[in-house]
C-alpha atoms as a PDB file:
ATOM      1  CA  UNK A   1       0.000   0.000   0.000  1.00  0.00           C
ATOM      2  CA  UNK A   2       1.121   3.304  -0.837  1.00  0.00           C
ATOM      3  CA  UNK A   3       0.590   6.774   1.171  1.00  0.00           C
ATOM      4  CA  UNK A   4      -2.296   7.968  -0.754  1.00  0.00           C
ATOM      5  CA  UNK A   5      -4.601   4.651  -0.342  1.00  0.00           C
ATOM      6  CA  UNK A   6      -3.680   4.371   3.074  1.00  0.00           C
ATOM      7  CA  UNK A   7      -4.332   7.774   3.676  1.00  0.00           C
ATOM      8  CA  UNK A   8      -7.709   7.035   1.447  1.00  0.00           C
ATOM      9  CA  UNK A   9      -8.873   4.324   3.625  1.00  0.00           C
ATOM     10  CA  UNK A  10      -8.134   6.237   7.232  1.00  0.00           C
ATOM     11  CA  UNK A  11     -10.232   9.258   5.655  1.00  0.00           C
ATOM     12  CA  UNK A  12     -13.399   6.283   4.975  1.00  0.00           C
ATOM     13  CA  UNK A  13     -13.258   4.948   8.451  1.00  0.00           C
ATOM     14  CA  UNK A  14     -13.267   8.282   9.946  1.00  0.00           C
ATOM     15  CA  UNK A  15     -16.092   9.313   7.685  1.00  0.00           C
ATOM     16  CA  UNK A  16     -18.014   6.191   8.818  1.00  0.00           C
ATOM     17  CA  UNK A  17     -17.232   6.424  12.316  1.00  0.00           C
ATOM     18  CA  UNK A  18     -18.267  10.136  12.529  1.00  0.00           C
ATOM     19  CA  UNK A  19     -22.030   8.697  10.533  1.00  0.00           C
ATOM     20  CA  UNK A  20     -21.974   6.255  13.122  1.00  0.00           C
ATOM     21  CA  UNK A  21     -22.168   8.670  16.437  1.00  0.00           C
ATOM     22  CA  UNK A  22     -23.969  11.343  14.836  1.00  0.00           C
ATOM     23  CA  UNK A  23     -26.641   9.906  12.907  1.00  0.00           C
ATOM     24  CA  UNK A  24     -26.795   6.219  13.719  1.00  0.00           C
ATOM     25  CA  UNK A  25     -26.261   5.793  17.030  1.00  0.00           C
ATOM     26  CA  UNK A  26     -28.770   8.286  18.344  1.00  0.00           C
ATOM     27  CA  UNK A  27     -31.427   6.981  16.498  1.00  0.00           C
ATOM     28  CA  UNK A  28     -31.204   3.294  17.967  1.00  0.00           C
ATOM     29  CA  UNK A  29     -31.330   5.245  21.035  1.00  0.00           C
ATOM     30  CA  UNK A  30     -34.561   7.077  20.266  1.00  0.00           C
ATOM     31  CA  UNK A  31     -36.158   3.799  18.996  1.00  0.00           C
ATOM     32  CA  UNK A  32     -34.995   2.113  22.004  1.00  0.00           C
ATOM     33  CA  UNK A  33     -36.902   4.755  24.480  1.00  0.00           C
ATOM     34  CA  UNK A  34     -39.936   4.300  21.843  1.00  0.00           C
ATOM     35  CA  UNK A  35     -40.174   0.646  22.007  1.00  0.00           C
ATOM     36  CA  UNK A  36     -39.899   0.591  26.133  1.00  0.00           C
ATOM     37  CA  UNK A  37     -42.285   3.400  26.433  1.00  0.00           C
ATOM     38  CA  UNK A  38     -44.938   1.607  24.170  1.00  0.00           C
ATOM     39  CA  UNK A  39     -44.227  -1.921  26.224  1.00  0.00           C
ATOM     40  CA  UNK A  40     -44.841  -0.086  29.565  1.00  0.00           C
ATOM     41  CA  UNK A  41     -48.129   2.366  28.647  1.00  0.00           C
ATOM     42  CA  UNK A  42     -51.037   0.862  30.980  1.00  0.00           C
ATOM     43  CA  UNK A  43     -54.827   1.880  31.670  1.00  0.00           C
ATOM     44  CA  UNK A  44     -55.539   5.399  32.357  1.00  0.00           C
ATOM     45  CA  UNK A  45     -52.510   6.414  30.904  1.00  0.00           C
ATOM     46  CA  UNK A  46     -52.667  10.033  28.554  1.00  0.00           C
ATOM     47  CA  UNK A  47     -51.565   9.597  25.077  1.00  0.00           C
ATOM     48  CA  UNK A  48     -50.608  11.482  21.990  1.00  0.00           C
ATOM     49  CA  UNK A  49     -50.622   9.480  18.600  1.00  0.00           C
ATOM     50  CA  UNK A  50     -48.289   9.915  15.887  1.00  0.00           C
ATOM     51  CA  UNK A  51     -51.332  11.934  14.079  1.00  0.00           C
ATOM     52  CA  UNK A  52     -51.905  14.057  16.775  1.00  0.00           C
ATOM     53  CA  UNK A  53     -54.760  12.635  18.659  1.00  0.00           C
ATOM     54  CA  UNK A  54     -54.630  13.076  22.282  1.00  0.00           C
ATOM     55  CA  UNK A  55     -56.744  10.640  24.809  1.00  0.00           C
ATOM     56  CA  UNK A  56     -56.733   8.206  27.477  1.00  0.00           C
ATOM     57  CA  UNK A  57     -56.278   4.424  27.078  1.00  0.00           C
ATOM     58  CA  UNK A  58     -59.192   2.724  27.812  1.00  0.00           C
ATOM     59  CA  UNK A  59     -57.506  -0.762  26.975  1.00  0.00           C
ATOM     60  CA  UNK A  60     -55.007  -2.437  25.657  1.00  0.00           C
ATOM     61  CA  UNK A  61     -53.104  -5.747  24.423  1.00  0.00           C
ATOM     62  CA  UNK A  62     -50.135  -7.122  22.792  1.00  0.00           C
ATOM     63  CA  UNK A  63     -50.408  -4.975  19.281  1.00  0.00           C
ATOM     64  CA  UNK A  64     -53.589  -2.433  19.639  1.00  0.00           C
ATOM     65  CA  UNK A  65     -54.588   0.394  22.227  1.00  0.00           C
ATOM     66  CA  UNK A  66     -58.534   1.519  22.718  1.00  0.00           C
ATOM     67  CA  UNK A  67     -58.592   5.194  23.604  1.00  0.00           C
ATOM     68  CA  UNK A  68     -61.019   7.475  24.932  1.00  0.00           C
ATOM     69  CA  UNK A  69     -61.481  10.953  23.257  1.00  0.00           C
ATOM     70  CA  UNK A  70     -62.836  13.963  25.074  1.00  0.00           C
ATOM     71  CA  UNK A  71     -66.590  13.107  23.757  1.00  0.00           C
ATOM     72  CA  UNK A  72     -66.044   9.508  25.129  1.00  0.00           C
ATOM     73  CA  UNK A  73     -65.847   7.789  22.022  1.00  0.00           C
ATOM     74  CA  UNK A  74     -63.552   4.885  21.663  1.00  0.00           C
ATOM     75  CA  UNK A  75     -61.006   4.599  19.188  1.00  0.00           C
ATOM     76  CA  UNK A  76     -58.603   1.601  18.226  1.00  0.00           C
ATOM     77  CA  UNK A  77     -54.769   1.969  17.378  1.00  0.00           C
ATOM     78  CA  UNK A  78     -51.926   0.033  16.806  1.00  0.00           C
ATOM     79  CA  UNK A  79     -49.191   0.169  19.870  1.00  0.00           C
ATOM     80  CA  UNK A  80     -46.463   2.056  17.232  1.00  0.00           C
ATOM     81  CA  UNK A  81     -48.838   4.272  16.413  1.00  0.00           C
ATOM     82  CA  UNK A  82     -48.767   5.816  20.240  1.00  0.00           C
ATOM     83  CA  UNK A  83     -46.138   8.900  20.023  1.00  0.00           C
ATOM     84  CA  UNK A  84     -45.708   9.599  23.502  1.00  0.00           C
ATOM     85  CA  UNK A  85     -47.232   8.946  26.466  1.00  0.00           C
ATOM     86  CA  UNK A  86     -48.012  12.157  29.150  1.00  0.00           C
ATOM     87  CA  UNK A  87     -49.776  12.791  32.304  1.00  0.00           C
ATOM     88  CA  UNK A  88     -53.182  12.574  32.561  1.00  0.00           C
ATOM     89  CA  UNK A  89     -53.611  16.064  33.721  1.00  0.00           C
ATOM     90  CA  UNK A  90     -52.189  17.602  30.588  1.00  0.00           C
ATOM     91  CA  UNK A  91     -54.489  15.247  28.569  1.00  0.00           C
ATOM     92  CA  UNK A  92     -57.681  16.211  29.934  1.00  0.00           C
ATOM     93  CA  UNK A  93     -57.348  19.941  30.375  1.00  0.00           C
END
């Protein structure tokens, strides 16, 4: 190997460790946090959905969630579709 490809292949490994930590690794992170925060939502918990929705879970099971709107109507939603989860206070104000 000469200077230049060596050089060449130190410059590609930095360029892909840099991509790794700035883009990569935070977003496992972020799924992460998603995935344990839609495994531990429970009964009575506010919710926001990914469309904006906002209501409190009336039920729930392995894959869907039944919420409760404002006007007490019940809707039915996939667990990934939950964005975040708040308190129940903020929900119903």
């Amino acid at each position: 190997m000469n200077g230049s490809s060596l050089y060449s292949l130190v410059t590609l490994v930095l360029m892909f460790v840099i991509f790794y930590f700035l883009l990569i690794r935070p977003q496992q992170k972020r799924q992460k946090q998603v995935r344990q925060m839609q495994s531990e939502m429970k009964k009575g918990d506010g919710v926001v959905t990914i469309g904006g929705l906002h209501g409190l879970i009336h039920s729930l099971d392995e894959a869907t969630v039944v919420i409760t709107v404002e006007s007490g109507t019940k809707l039915k939603f996939d667990r990934n579709a939950i964005r975040e989860v708040r308190p129940t206070a903020a929900v119903t104000e």
